[in-house]
PDB file of N, CA and C in Angstrom:
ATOM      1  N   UNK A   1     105.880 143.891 206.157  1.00  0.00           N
ATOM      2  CA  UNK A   1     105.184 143.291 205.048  1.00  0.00           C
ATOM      3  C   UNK A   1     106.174 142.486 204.225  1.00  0.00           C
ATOM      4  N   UNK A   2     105.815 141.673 203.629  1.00  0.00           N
ATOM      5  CA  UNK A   2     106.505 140.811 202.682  1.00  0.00           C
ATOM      6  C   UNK A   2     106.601 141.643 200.892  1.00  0.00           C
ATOM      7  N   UNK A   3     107.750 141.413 200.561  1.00  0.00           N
ATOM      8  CA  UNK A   3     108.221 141.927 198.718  1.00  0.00           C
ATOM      9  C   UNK A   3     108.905 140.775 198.507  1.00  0.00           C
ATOM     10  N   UNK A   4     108.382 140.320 196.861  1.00  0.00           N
ATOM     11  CA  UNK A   4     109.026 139.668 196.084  1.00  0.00           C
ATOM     12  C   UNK A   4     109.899 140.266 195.115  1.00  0.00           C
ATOM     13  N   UNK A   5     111.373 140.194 195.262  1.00  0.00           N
ATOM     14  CA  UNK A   5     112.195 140.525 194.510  1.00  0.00           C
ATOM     15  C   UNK A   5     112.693 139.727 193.383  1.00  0.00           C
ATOM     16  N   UNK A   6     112.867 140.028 192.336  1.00  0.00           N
ATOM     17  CA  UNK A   6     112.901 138.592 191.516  1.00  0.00           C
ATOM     18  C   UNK A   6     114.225 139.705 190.327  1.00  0.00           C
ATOM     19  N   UNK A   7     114.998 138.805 190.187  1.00  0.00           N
ATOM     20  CA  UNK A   7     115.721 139.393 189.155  1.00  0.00           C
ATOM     21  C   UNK A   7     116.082 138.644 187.882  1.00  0.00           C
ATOM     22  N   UNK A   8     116.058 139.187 187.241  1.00  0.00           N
ATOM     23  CA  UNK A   8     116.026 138.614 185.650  1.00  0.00           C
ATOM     24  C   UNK A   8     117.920 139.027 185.127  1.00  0.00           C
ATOM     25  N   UNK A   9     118.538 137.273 184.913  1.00  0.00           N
ATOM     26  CA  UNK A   9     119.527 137.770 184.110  1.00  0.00           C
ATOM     27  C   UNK A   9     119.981 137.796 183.111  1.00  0.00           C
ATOM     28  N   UNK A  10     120.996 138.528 183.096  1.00  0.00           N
ATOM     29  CA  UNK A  10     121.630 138.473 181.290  1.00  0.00           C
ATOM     30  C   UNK A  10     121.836 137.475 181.066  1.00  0.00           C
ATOM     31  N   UNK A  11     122.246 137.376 179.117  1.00  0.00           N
ATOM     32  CA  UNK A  11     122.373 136.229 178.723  1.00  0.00           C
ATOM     33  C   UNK A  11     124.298 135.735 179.373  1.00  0.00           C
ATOM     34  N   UNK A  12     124.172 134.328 179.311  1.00  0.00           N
ATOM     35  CA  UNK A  12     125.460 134.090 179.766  1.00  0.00           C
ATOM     36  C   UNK A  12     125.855 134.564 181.007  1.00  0.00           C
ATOM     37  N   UNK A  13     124.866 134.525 182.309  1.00  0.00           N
ATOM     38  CA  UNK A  13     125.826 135.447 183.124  1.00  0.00           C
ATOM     39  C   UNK A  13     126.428 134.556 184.369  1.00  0.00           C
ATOM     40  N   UNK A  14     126.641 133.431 183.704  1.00  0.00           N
ATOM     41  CA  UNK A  14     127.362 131.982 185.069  1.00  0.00           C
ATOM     42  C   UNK A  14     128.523 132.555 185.685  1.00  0.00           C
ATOM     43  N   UNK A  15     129.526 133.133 184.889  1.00  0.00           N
ATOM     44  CA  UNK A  15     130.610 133.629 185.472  1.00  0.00           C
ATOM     45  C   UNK A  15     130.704 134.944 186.819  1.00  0.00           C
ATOM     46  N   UNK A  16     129.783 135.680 186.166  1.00  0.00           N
ATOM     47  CA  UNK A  16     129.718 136.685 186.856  1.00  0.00           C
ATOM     48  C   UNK A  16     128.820 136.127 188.033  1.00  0.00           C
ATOM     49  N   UNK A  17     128.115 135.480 188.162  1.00  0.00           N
ATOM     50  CA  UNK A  17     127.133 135.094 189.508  1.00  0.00           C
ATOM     51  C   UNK A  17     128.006 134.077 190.100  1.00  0.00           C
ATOM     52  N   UNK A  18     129.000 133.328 189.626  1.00  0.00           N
ATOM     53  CA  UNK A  18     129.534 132.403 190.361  1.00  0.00           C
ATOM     54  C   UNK A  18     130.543 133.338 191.475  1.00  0.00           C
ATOM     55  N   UNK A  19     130.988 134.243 190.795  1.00  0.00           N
ATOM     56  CA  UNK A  19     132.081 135.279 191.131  1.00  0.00           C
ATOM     57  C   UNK A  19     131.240 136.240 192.470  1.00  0.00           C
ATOM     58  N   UNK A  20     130.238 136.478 192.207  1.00  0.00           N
ATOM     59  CA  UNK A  20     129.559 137.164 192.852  1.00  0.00           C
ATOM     60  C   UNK A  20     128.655 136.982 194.085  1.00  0.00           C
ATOM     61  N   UNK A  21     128.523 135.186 194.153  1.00  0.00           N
ATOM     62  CA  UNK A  21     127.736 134.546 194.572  1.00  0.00           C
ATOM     63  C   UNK A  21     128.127 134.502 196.343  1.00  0.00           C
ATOM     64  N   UNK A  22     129.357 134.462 196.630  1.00  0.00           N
ATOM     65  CA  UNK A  22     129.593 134.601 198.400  1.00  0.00           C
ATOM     66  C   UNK A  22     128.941 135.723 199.259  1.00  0.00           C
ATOM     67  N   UNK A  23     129.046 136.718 198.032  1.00  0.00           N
ATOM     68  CA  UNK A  23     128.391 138.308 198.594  1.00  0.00           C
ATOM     69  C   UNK A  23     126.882 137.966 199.064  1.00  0.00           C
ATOM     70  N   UNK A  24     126.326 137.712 197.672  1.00  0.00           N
ATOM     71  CA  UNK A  24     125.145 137.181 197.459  1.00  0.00           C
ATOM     72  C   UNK A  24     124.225 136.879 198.717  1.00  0.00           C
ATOM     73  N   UNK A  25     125.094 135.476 198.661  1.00  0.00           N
ATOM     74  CA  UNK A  25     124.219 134.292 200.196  1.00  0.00           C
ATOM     75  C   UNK A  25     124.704 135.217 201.298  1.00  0.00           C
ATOM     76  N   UNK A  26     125.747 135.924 201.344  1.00  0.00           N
ATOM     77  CA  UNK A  26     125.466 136.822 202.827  1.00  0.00           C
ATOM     78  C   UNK A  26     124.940 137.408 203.361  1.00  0.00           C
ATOM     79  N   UNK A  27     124.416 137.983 202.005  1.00  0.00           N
ATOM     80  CA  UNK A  27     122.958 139.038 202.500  1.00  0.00           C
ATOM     81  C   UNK A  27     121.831 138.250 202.333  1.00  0.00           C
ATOM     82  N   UNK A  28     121.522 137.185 202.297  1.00  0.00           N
ATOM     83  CA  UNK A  28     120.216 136.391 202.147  1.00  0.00           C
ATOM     84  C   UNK A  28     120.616 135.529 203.731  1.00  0.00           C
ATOM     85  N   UNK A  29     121.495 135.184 204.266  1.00  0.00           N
ATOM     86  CA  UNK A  29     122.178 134.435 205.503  1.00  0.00           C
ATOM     87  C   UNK A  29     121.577 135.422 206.456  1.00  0.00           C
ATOM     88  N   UNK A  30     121.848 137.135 205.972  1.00  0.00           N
ATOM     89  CA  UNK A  30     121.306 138.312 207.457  1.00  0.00           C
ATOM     90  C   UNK A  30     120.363 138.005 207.515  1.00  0.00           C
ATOM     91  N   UNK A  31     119.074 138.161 206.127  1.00  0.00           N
ATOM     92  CA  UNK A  31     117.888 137.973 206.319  1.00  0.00           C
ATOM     93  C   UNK A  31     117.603 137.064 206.772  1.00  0.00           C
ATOM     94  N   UNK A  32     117.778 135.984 206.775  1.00  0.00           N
ATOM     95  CA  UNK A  32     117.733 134.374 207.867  1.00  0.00           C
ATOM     96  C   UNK A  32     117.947 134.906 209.117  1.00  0.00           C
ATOM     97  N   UNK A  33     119.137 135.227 209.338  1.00  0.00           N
ATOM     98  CA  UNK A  33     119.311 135.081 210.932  1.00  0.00           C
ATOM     99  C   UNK A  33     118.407 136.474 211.551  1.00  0.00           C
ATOM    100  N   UNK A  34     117.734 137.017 210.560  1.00  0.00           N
ATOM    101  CA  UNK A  34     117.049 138.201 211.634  1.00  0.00           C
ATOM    102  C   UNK A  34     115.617 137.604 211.611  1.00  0.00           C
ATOM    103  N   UNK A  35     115.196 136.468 210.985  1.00  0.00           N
ATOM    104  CA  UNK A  35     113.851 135.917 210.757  1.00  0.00           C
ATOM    105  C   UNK A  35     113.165 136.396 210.017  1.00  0.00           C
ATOM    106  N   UNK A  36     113.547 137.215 208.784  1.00  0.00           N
ATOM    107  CA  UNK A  36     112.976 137.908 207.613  1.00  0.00           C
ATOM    108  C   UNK A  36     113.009 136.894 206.437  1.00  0.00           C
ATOM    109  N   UNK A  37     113.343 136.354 206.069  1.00  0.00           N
ATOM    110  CA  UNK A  37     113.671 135.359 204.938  1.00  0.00           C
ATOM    111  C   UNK A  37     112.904 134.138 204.700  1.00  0.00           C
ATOM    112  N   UNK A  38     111.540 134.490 203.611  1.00  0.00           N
ATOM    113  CA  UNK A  38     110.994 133.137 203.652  1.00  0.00           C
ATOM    114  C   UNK A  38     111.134 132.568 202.604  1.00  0.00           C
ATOM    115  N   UNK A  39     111.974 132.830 201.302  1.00  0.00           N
ATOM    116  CA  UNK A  39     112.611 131.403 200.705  1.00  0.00           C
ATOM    117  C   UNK A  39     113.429 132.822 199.657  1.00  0.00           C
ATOM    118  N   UNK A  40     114.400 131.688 199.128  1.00  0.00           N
ATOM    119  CA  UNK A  40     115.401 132.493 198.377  1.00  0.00           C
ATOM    120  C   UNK A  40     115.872 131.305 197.207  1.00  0.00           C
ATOM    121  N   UNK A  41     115.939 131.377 196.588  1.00  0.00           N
ATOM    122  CA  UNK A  41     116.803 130.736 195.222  1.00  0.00           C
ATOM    123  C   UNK A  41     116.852 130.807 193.913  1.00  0.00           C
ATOM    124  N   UNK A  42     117.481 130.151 192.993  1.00  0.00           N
ATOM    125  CA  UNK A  42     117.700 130.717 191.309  1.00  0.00           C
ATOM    126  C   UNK A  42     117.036 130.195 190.415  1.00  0.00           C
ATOM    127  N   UNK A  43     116.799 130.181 188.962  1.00  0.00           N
ATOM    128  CA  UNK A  43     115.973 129.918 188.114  1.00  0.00           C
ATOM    129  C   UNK A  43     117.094 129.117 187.355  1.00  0.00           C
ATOM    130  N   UNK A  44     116.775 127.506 187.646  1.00  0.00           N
ATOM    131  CA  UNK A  44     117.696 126.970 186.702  1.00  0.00           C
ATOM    132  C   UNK A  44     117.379 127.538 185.094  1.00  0.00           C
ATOM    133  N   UNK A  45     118.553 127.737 184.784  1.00  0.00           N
ATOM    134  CA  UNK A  45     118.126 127.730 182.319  1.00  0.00           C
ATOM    135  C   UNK A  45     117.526 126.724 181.905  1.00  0.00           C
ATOM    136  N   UNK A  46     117.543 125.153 183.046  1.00  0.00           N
ATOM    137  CA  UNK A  46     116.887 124.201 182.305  1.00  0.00           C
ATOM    138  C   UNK A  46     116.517 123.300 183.424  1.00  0.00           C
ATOM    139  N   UNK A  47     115.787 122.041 182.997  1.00  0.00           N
ATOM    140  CA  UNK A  47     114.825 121.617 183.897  1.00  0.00           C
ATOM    141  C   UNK A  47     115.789 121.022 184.933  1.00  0.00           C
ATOM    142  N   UNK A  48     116.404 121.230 185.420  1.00  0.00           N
ATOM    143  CA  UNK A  48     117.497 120.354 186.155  1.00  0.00           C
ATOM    144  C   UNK A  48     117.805 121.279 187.747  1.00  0.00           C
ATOM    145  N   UNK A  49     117.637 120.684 188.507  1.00  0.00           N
ATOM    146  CA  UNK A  49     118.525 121.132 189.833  1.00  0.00           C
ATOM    147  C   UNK A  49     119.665 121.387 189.408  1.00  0.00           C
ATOM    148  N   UNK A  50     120.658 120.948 189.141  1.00  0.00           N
ATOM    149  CA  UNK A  50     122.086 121.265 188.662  1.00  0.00           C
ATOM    150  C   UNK A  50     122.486 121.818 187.239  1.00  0.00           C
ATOM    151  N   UNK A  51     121.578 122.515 186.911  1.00  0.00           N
ATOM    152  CA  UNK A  51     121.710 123.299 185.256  1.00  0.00           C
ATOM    153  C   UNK A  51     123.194 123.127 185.221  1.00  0.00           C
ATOM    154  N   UNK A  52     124.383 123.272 185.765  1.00  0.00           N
ATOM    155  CA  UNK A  52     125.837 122.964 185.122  1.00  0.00           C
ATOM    156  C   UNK A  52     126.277 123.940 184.317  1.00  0.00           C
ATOM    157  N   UNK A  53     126.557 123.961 183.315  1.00  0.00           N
ATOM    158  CA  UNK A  53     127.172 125.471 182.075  1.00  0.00           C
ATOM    159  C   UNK A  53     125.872 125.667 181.445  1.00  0.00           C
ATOM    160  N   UNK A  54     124.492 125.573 181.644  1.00  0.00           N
ATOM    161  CA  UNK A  54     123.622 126.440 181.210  1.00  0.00           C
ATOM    162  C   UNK A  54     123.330 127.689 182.418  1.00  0.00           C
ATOM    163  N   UNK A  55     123.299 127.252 183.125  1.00  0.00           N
ATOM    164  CA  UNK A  55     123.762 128.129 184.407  1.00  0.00           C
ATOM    165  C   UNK A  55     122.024 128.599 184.865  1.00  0.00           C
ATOM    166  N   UNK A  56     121.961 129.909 185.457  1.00  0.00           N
ATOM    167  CA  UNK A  56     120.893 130.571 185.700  1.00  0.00           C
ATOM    168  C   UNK A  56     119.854 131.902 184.855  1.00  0.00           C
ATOM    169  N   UNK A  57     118.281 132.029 184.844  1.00  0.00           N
ATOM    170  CA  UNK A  57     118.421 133.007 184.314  1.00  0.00           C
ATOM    171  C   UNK A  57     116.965 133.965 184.946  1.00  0.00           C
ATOM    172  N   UNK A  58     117.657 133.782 186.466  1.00  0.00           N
ATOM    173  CA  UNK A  58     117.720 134.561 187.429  1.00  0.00           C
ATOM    174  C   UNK A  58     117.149 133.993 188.455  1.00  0.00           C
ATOM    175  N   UNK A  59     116.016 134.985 189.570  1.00  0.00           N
ATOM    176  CA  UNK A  59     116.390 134.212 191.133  1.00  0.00           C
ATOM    177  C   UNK A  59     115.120 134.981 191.708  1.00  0.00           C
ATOM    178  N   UNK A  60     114.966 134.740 192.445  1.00  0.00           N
ATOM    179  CA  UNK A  60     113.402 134.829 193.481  1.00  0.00           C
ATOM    180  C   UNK A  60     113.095 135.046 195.033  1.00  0.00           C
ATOM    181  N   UNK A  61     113.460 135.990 195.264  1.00  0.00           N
ATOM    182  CA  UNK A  61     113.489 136.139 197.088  1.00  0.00           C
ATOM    183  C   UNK A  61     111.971 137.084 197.592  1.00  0.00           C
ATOM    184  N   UNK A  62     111.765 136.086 198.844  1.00  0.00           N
ATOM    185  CA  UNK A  62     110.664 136.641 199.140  1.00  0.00           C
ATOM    186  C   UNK A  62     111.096 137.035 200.701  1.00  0.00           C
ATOM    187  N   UNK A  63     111.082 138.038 201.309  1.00  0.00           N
ATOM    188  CA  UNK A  63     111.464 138.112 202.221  1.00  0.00           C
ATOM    189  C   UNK A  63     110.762 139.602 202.581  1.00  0.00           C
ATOM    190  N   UNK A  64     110.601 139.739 203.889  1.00  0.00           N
ATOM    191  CA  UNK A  64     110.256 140.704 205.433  1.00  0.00           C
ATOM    192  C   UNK A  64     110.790 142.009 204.791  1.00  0.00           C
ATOM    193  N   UNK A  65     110.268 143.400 204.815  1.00  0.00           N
ATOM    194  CA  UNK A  65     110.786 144.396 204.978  1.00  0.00           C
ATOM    195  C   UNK A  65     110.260 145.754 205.913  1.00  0.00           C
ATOM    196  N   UNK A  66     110.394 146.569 206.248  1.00  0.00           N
ATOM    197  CA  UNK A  66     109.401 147.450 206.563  1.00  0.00           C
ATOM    198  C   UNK A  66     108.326 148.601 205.818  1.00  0.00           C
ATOM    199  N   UNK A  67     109.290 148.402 204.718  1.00  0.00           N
ATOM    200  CA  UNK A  67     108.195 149.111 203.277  1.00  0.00           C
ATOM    201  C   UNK A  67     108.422 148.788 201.942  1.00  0.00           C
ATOM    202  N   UNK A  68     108.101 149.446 200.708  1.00  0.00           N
ATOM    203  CA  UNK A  68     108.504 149.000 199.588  1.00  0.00           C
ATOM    204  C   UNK A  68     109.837 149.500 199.397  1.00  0.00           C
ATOM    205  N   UNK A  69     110.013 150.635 199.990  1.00  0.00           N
ATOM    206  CA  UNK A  69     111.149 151.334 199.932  1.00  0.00           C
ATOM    207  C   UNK A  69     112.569 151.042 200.042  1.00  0.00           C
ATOM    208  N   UNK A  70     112.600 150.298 201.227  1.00  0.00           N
ATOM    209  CA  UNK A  70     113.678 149.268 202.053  1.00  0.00           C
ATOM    210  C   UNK A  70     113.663 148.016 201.144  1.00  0.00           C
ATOM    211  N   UNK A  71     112.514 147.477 200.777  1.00  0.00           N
ATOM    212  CA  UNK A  71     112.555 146.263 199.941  1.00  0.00           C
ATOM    213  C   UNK A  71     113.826 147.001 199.147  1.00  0.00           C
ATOM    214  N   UNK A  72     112.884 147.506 197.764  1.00  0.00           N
ATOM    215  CA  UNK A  72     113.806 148.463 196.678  1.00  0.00           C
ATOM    216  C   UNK A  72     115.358 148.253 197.060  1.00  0.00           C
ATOM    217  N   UNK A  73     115.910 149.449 198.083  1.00  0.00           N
ATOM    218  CA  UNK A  73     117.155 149.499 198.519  1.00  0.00           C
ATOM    219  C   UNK A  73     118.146 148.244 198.468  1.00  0.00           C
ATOM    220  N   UNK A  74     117.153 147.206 199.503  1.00  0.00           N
ATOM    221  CA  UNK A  74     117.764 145.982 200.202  1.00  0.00           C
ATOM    222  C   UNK A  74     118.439 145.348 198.395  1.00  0.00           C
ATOM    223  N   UNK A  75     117.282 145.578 197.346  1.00  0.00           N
ATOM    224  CA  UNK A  75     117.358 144.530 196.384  1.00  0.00           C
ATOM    225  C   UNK A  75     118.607 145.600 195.376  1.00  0.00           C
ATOM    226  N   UNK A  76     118.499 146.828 195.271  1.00  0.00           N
ATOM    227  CA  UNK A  76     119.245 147.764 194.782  1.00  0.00           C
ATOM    228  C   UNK A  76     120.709 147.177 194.957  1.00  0.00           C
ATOM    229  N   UNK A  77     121.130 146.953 195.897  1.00  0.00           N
ATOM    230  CA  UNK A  77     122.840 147.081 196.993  1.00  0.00           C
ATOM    231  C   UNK A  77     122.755 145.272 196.437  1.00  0.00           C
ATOM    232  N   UNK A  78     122.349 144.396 195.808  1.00  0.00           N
ATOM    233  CA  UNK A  78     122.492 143.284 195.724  1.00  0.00           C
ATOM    234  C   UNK A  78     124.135 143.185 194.863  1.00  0.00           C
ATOM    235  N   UNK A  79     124.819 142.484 195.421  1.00  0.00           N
ATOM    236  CA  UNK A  79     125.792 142.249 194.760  1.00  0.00           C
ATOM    237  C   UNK A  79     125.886 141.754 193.307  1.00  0.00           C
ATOM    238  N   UNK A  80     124.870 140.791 193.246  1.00  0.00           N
ATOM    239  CA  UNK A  80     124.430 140.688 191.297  1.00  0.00           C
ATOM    240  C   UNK A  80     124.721 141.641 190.826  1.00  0.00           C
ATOM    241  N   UNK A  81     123.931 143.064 190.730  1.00  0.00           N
ATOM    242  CA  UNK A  81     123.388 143.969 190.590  1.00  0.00           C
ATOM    243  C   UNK A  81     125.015 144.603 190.039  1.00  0.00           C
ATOM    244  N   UNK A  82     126.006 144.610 190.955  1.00  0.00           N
ATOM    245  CA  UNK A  82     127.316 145.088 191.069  1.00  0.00           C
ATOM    246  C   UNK A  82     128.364 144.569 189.581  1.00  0.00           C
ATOM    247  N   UNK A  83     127.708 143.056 190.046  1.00  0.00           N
ATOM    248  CA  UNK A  83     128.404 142.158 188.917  1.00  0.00           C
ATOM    249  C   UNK A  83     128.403 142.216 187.375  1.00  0.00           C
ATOM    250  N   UNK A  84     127.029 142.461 187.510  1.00  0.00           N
ATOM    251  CA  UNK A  84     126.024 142.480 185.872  1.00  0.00           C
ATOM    252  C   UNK A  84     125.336 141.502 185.617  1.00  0.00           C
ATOM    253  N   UNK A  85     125.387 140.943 186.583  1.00  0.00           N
ATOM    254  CA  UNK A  85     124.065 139.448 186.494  1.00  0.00           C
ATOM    255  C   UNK A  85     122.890 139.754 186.307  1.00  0.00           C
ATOM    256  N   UNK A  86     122.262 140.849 186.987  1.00  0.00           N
ATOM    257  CA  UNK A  86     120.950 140.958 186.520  1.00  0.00           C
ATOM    258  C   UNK A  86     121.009 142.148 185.647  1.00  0.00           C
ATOM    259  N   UNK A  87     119.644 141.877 184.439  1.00  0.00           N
ATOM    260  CA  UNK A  87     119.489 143.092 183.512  1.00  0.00           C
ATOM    261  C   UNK A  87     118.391 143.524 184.243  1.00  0.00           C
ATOM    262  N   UNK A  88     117.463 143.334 185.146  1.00  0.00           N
ATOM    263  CA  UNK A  88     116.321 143.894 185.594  1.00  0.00           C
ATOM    264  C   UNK A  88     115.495 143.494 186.819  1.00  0.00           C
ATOM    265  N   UNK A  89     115.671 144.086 187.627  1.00  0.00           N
ATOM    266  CA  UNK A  89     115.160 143.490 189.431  1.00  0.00           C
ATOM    267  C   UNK A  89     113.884 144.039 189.350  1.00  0.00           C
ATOM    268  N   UNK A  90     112.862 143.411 189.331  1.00  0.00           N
ATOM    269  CA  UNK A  90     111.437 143.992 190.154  1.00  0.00           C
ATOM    270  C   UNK A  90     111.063 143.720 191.444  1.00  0.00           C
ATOM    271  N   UNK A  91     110.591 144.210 192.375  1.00  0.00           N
ATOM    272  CA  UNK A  91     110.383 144.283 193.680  1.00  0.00           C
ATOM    273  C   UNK A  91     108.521 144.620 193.756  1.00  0.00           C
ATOM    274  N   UNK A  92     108.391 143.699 194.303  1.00  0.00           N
ATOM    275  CA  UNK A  92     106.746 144.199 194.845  1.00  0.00           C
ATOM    276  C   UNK A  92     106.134 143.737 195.883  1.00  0.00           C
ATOM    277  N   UNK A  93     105.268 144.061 196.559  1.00  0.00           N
ATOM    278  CA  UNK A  93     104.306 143.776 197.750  1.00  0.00           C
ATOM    279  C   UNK A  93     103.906 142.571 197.964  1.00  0.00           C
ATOM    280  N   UNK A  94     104.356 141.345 198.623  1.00  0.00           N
ATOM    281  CA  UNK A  94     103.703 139.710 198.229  1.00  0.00           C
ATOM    282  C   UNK A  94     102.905 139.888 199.409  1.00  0.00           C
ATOM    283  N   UNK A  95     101.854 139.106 199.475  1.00  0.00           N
ATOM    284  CA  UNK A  95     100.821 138.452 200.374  1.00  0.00           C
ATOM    285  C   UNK A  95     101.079 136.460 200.532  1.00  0.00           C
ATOM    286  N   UNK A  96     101.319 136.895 201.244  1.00  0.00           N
ATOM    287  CA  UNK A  96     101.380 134.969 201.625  1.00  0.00           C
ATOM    288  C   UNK A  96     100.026 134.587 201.664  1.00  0.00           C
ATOM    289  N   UNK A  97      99.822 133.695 201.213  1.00  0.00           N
ATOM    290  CA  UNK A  97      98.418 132.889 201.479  1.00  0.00           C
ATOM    291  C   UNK A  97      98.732 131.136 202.224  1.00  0.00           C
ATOM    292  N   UNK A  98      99.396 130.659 200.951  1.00  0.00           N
ATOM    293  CA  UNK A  98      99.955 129.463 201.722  1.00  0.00           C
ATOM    294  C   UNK A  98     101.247 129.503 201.677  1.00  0.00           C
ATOM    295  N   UNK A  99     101.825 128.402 202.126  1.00  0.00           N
ATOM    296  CA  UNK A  99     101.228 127.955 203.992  1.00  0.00           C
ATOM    297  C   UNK A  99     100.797 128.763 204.837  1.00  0.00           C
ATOM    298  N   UNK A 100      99.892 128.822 205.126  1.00  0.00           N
ATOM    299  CA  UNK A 100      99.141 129.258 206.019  1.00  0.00           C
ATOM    300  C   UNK A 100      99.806 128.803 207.809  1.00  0.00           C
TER     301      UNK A 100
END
């Protein structure tokens, strides 16, 4: 089944996600190469593709798991998480509709 993990970050937290960020895409790279991964990326602070020193304030992965449980875990062990980038990860059950 598919979970949307979405994490919400602290204020100011560019440094710590820049720092943190190789870990990051590695574990979003497994989920790619195992065909679990149907989109992943961050919440610019402002209307811009390249927010710059307003940075992010947080991120959105929707990806394959075998329960909510494993979702949870997968999003738990996130290196953010390690850093202090996120103040709060929710994880839940998505249904794709489109694309169909």
């Amino acid at each position: 089944m598919l979970y949307s993990i979405v994490g919400e970050d602290v204020a100011n937290s560019l440094n710590d996600r820049l720092q943190a960020r190789p870990a990051h895409l590695a574990r979003l790279q497994a989920l790619q190469n195992e065909g679990r991964l149907v989109l992943a990326g961050p919440n610019p602070a402002i209307d811009s593709d390249n927010p710059g020193d307003a940075g992010f304030t947080g991120s959105v992965v929707v990806a394959e798991f075998a329960s909510l449980e494993e979702a949870q875990a997968w999003a738990d062990a996130d290196p953010y998480i390690d850093a202090g980038v996120y103040q709060q990860v929710i994880v839940k059950p998505f249904k794709q509709v489109f694309p169909n």
